[in-house]
C-alpha atoms as a PDB file:
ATOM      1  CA  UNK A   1     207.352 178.695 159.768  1.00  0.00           C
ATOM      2  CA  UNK A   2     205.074 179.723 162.555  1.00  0.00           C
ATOM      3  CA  UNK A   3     203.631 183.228 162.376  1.00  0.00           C
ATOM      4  CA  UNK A   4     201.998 182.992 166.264  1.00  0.00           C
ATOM      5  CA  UNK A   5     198.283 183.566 164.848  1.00  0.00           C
ATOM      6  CA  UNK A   6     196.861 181.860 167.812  1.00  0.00           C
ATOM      7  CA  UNK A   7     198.649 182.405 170.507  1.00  0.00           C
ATOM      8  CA  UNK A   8     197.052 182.265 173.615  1.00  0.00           C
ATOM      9  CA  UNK A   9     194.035 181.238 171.879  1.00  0.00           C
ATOM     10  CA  UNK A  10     191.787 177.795 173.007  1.00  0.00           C
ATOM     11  CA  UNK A  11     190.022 175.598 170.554  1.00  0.00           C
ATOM     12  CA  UNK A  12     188.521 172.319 170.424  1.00  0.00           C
ATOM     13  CA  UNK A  13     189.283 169.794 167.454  1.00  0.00           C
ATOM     14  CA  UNK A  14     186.911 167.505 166.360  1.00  0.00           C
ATOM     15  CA  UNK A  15     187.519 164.310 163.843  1.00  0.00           C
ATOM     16  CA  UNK A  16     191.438 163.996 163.886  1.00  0.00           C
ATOM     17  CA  UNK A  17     191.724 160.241 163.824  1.00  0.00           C
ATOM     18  CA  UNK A  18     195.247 159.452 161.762  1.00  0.00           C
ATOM     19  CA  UNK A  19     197.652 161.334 159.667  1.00  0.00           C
ATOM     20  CA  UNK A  20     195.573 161.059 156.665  1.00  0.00           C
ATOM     21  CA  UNK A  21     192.621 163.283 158.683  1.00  0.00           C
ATOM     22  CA  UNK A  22     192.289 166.839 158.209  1.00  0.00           C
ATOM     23  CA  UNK A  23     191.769 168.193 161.087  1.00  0.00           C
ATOM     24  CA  UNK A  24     194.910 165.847 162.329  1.00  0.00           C
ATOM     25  CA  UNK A  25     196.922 168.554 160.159  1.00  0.00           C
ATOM     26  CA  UNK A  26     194.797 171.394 161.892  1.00  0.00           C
ATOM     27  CA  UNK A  27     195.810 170.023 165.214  1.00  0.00           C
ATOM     28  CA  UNK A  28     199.114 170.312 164.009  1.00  0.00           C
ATOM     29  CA  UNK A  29     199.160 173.914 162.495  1.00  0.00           C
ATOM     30  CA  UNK A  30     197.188 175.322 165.278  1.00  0.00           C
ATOM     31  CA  UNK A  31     200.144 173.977 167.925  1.00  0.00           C
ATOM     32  CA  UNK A  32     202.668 175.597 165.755  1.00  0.00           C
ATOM     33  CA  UNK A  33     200.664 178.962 165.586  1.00  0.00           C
ATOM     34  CA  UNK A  34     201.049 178.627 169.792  1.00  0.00           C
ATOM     35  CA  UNK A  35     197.039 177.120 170.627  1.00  0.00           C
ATOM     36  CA  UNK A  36     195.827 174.978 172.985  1.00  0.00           C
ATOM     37  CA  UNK A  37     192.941 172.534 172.557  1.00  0.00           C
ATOM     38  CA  UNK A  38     191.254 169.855 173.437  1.00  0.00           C
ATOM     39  CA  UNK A  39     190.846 166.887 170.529  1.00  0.00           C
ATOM     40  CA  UNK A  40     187.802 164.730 170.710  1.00  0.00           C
ATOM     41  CA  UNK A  41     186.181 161.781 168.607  1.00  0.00           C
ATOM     42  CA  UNK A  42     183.720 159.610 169.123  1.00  0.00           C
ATOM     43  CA  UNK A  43     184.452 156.845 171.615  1.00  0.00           C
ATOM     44  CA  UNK A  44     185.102 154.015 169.321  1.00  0.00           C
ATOM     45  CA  UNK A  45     187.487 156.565 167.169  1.00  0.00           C
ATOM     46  CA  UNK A  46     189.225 156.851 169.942  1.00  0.00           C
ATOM     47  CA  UNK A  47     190.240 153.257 170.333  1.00  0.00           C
ATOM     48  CA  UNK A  48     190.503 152.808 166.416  1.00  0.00           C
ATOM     49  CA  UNK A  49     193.037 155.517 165.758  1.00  0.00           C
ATOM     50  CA  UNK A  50     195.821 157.216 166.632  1.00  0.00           C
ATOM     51  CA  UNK A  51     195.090 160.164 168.005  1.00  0.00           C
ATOM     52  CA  UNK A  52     196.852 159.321 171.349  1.00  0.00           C
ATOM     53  CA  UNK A  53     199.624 160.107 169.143  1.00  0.00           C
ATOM     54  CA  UNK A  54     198.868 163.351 168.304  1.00  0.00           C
ATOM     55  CA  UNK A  55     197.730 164.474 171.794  1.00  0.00           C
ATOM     56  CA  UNK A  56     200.756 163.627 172.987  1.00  0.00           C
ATOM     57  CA  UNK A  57     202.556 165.588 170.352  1.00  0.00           C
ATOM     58  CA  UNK A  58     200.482 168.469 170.588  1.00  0.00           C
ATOM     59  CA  UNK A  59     200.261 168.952 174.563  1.00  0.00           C
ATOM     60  CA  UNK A  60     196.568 168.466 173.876  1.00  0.00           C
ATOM     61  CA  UNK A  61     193.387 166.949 176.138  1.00  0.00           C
ATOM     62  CA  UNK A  62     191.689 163.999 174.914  1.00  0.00           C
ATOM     63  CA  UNK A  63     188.364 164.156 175.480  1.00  0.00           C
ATOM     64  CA  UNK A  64     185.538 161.819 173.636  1.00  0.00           C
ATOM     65  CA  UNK A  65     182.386 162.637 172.829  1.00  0.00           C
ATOM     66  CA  UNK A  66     179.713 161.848 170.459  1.00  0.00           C
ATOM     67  CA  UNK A  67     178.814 164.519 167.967  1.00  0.00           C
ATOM     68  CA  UNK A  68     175.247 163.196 168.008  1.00  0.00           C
ATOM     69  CA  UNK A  69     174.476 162.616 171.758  1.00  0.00           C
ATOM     70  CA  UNK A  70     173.455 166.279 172.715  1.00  0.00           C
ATOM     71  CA  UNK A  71     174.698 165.528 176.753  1.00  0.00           C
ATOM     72  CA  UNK A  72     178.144 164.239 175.701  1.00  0.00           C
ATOM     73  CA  UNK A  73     178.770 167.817 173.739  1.00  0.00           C
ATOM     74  CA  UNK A  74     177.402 169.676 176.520  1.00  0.00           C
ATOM     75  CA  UNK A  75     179.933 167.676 178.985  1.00  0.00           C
ATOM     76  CA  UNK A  76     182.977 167.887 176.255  1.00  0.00           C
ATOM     77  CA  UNK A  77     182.762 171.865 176.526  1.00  0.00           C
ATOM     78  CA  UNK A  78     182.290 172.260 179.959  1.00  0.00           C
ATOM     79  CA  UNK A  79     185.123 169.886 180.780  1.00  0.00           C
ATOM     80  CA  UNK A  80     187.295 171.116 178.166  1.00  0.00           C
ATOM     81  CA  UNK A  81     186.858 175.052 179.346  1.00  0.00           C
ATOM     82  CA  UNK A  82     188.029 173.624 183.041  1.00  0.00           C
ATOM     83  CA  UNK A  83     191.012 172.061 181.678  1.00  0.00           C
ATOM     84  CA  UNK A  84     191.930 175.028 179.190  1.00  0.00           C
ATOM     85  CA  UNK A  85     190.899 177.563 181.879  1.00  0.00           C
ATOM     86  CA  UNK A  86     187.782 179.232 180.007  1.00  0.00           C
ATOM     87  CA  UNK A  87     185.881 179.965 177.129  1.00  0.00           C
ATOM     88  CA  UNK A  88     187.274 178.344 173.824  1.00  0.00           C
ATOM     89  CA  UNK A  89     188.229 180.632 170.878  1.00  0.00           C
ATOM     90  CA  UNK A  90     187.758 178.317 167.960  1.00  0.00           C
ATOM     91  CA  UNK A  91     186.384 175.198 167.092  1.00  0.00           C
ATOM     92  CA  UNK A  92     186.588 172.744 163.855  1.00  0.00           C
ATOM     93  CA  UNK A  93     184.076 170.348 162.340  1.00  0.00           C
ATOM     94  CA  UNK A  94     185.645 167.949 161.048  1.00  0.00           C
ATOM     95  CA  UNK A  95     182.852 165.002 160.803  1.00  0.00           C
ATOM     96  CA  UNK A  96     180.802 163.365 158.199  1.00  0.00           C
ATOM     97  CA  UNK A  97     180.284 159.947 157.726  1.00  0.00           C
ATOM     98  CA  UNK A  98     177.859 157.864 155.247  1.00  0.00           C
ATOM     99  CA  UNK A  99     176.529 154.292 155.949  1.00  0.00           C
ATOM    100  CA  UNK A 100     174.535 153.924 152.417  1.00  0.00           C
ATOM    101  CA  UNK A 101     177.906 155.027 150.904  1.00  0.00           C
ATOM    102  CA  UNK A 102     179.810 152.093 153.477  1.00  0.00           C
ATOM    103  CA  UNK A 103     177.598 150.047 152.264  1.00  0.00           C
ATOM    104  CA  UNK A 104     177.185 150.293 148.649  1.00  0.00           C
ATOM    105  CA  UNK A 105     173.554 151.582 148.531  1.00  0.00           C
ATOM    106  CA  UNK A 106     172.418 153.731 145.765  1.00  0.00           C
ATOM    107  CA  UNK A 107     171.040 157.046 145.834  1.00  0.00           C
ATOM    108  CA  UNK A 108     167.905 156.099 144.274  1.00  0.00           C
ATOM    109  CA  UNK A 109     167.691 153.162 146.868  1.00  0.00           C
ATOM    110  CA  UNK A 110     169.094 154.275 150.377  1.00  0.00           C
ATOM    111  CA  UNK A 111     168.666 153.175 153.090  1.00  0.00           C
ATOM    112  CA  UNK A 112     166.303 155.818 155.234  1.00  0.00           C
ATOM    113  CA  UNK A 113     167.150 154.328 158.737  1.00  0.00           C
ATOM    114  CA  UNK A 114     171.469 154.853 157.211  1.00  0.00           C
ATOM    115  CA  UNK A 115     170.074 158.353 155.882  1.00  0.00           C
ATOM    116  CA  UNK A 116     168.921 160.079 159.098  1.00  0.00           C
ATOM    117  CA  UNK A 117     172.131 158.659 160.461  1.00  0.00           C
ATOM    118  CA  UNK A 118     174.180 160.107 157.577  1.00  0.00           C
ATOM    119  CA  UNK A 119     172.196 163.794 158.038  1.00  0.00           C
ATOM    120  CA  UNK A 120     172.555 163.826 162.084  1.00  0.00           C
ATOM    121  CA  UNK A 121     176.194 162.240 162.056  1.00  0.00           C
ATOM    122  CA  UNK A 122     177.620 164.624 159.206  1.00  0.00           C
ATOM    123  CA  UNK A 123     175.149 167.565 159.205  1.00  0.00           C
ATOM    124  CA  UNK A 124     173.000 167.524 162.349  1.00  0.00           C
ATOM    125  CA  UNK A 125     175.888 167.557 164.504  1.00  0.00           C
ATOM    126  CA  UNK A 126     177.198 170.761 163.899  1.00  0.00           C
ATOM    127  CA  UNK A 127     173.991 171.940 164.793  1.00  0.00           C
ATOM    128  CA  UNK A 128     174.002 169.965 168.058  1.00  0.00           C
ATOM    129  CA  UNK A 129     177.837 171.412 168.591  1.00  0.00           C
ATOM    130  CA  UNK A 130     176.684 174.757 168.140  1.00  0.00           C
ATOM    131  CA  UNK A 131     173.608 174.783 170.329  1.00  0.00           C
ATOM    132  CA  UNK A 132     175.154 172.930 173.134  1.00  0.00           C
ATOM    133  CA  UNK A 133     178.030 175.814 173.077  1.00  0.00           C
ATOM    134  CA  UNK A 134     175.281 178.171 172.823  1.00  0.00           C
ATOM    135  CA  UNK A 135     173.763 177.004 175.778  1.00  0.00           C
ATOM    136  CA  UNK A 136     176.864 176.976 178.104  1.00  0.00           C
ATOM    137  CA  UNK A 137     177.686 180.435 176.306  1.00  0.00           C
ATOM    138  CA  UNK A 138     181.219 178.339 175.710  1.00  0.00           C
ATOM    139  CA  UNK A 139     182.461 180.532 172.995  1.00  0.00           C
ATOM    140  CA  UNK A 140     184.391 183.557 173.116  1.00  0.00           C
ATOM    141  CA  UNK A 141     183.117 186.689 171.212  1.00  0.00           C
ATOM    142  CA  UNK A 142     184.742 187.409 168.282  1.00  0.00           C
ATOM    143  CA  UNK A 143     185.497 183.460 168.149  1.00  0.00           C
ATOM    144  CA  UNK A 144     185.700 181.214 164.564  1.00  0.00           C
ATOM    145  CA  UNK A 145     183.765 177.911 164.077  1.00  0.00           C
ATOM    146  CA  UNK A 146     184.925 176.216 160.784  1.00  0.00           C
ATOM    147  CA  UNK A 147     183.287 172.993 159.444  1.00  0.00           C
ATOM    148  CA  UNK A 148     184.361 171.044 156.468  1.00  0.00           C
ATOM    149  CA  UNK A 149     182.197 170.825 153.245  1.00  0.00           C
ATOM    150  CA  UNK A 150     182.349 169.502 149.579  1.00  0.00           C
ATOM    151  CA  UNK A 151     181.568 170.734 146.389  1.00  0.00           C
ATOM    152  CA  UNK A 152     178.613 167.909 145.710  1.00  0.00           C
ATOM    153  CA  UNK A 153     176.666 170.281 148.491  1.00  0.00           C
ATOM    154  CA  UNK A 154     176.032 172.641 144.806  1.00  0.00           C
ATOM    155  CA  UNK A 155     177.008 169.801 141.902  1.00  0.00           C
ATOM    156  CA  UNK A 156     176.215 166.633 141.357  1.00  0.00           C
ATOM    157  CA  UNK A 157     178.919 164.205 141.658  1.00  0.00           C
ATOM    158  CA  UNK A 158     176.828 160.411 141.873  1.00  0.00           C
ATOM    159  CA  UNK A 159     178.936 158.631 143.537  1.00  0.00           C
ATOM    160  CA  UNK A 160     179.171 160.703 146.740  1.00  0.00           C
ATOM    161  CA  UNK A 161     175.132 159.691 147.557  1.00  0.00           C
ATOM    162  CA  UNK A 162     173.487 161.177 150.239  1.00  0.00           C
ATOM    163  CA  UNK A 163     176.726 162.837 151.255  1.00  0.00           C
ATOM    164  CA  UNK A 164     175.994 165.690 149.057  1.00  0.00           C
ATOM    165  CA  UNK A 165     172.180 166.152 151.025  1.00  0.00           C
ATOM    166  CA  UNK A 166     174.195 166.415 153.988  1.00  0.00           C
ATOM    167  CA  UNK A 167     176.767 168.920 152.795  1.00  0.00           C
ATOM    168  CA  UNK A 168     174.008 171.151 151.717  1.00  0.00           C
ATOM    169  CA  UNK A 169     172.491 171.171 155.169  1.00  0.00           C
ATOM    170  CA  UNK A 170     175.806 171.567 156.509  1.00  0.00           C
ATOM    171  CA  UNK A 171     176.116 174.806 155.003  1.00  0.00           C
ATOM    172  CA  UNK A 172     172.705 175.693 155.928  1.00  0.00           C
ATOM    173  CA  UNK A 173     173.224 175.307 159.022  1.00  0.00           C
ATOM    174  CA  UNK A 174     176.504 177.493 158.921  1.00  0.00           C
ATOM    175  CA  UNK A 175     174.799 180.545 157.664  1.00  0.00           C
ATOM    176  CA  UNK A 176     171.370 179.909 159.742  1.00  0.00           C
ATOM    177  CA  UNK A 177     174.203 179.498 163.094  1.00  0.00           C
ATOM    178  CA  UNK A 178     176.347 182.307 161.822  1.00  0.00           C
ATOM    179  CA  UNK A 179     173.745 184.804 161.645  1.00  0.00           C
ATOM    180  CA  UNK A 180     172.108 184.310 165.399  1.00  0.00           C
ATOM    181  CA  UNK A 181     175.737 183.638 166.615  1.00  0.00           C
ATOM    182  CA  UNK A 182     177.052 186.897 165.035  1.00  0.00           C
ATOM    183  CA  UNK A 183     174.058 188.939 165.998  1.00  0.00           C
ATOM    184  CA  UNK A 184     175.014 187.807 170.052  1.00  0.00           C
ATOM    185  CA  UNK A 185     178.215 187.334 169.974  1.00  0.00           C
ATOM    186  CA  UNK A 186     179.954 187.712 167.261  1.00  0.00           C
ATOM    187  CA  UNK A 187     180.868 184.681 166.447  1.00  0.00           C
ATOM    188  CA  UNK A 188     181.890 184.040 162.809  1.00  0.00           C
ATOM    189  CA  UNK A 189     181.241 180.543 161.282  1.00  0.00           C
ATOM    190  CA  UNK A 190     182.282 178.803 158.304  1.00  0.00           C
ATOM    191  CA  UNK A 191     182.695 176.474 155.529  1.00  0.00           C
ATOM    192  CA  UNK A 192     185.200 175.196 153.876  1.00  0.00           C
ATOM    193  CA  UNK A 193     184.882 173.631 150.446  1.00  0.00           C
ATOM    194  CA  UNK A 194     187.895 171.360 150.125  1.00  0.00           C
ATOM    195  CA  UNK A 195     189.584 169.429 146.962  1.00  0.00           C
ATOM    196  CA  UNK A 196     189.176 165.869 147.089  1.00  0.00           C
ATOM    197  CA  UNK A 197     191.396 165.095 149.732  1.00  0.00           C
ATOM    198  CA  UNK A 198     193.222 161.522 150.383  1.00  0.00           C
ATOM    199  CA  UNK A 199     191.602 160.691 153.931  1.00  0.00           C
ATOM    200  CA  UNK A 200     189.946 157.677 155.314  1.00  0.00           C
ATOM    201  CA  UNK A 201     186.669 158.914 154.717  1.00  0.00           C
ATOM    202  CA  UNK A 202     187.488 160.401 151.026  1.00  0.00           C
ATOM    203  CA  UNK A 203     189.004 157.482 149.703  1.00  0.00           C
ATOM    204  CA  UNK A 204     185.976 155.060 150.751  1.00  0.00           C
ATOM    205  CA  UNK A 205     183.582 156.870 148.260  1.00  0.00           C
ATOM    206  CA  UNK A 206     183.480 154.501 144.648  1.00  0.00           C
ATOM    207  CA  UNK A 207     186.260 155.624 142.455  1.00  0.00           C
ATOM    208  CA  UNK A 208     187.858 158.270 144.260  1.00  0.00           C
ATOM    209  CA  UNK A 209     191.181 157.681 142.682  1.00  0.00           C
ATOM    210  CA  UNK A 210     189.920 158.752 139.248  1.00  0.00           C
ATOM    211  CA  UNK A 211     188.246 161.716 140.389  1.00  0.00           C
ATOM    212  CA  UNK A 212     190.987 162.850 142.152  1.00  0.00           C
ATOM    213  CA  UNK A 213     192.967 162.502 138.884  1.00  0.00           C
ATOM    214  CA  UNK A 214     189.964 164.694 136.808  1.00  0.00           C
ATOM    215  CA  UNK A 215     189.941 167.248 140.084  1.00  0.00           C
ATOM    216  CA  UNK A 216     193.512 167.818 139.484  1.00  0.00           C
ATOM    217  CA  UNK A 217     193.788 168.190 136.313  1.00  0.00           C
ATOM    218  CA  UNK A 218     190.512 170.576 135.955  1.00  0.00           C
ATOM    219  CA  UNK A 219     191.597 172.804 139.099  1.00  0.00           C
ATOM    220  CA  UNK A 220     194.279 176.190 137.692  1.00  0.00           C
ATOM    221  CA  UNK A 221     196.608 175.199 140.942  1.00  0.00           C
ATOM    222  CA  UNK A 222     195.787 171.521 141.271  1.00  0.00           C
ATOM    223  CA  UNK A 223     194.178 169.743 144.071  1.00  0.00           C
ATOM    224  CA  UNK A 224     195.098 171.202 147.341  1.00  0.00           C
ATOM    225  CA  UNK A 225     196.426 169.121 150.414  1.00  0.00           C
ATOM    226  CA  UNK A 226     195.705 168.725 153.533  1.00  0.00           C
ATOM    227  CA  UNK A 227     198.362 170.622 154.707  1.00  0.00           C
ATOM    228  CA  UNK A 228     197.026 173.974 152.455  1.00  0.00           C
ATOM    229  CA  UNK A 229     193.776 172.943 154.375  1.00  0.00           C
ATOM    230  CA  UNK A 230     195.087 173.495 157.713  1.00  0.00           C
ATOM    231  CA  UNK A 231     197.160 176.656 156.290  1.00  0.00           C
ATOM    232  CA  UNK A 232     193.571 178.165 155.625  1.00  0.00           C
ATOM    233  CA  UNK A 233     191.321 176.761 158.560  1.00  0.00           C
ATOM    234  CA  UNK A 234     194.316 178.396 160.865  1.00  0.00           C
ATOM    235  CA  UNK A 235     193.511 181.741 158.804  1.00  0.00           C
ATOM    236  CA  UNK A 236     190.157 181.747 159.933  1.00  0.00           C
ATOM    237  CA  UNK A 237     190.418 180.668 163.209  1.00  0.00           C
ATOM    238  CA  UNK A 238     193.010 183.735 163.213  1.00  0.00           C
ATOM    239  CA  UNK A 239     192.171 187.177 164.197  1.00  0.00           C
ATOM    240  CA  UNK A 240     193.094 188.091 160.156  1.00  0.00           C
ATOM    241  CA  UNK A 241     189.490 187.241 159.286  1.00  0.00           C
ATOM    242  CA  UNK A 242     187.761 188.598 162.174  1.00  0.00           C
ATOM    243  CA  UNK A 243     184.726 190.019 159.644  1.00  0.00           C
ATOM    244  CA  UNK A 244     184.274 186.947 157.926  1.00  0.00           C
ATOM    245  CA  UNK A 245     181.668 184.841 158.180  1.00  0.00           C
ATOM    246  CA  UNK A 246     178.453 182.850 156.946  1.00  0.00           C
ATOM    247  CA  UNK A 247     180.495 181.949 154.090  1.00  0.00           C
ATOM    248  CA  UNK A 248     181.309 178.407 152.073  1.00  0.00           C
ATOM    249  CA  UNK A 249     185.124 179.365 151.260  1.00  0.00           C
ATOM    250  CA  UNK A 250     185.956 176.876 148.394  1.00  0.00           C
ATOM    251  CA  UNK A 251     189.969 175.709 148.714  1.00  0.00           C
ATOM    252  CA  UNK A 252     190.049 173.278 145.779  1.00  0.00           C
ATOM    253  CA  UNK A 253     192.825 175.229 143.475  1.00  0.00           C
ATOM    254  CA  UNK A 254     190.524 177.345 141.470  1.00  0.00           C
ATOM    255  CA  UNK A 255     188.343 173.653 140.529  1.00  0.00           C
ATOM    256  CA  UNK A 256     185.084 175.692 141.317  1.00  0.00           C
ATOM    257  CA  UNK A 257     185.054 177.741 138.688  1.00  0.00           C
ATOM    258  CA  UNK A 258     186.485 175.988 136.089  1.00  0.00           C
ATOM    259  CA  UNK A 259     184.145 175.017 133.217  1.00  0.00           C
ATOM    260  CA  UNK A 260     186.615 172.807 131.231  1.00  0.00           C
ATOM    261  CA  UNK A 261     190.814 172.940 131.263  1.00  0.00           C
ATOM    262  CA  UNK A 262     192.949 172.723 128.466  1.00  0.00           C
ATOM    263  CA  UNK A 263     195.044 169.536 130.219  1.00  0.00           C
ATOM    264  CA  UNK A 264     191.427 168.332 129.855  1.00  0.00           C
ATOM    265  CA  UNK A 265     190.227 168.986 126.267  1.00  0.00           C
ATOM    266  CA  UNK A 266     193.694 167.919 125.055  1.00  0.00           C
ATOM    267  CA  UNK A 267     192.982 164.738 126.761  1.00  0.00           C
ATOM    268  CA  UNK A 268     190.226 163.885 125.070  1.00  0.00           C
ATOM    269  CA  UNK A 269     191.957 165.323 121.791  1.00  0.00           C
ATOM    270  CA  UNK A 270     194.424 162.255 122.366  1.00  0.00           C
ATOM    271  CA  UNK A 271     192.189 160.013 122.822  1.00  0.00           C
ATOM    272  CA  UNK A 272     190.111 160.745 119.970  1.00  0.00           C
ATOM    273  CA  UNK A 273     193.088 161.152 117.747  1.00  0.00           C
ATOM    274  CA  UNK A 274     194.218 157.432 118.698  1.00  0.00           C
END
């Protein structure tokens, strides 16, 4: 069911690469809810996945860039407000990427050359994103930037490595952004906190499949989809959330703030039992 939330409203999409992406479902809601935007990957993303696909689908631009190069973001929103006809009203962040974590390094022994690319690719970027639509002034006042986070940003979860340094920087970077954007222009920008979630990035960190199993069963509502996900980015690219902002929104079924779950300690009780 569409609801029109962003009609007549421009964005620009980063990270959908196949079905299994996030921000491919964004790309998805936000046509239903009536926007238009341009989706854009990295170069070799491009010609890896299927987001031809979903342009096509979509009646969206294609336009790559490199979240790290700071020219090819400061081309991707200048060419994307001539195709869309101006200023763009919402933007996601959909990027992170880990090569200690592709590579099977271990926190206490990374990598340092794979770390600063882990911190610029997944972190420093939205920085990089922001300024460069600073500069151009290519956001609208009153517009939404949303990025995506995880939960190892404030715990410790091992296995996600030097992920988790670059989630936390993330969301310092969303409230340092958020403030000098809001102050100007009222920009809002956010984070979302989001259940471990099936993608192609997700399901590459070591044993995935059993956390996913423990997130579900710890989180009140269960692990939410990717589909929820886009529900709720599409919220706050809406007008509906106009006053909020500087925030890491966690969407992971109430897993947050649960200490310990009953489907959990009766688990155990099983196991000990037997």
């Amino acid at each position: 069911m569409s609801y029109g939330l962003l009609k007549g409203k421009k964005g620009i999409i980063f990270g959908a690469l196949d079905p299994n992406s996030i921000a491919w479902h964004v790309a998805e809601k936000a046509h239903e809810e009536g926007a238009q935007f341009v989706l854009t990957n990295a170069p070799i993303a491009l010609r890896m996945g299927k987001i031809n696909e979903l342009a096509e689908k979509c009646g969206a631009t294609l336009i790559g860039a490199d979240a790290t190069n700071n020219e090819d973001l400061e081309k991707l929103f200048t060419q994307s407000m001539e195709v869309m006809g101006g200023k763009v009203d919402f933007v996601l962040h959909s990027i992170g990427m880990s090569p200690n974590v592709r590579k099977g390094k271990h926190y206490t022994g990374v990598d340092y050359d794979f770390y600063h690319k882990t911190l610029d690719i997944s972190a420093m970027s939205l920085h990089r994103t922001l300024a460069a639509a600073h500069k151009l002034d290519a956001i609208s006042d009153w517009g939404s930037v949303v990025a995506l986070t995880y939960i190892a940003a404030q715990r410790v979860f091992p296995d996600y490595n030097d992920m988790a340094d670059a989630k936390a920087l993330l969301e310092s970077i969303t409230r340092s952004f958020g403030y000098h954007l809001g102050v100007q222009k009222k920009i809002r920008v956010n984070t979302i906190s989001q259940s471990p979630t099936k993608t192609t990035a997700g399901t590459g960190v070591k044993g995935f499949d059993s956390f996913f199993d423990y997130a579900d069963m710890m989180s009140p509502l269960g692990n939410a989809d990717a589909g929820a996900c886009a529900d709720y980015v599409v919220s706050l690219f809406s007008d509906l959330t106009r006053y909020v902002t500087m925030q890491n929104l966690f969407h992971d079924g109430g897993f947050s703030f649960t200490g310990v779950s009953q489907a959990l300690v009766d688990r155990f009780s099983q196991q000990q039992e037997g």
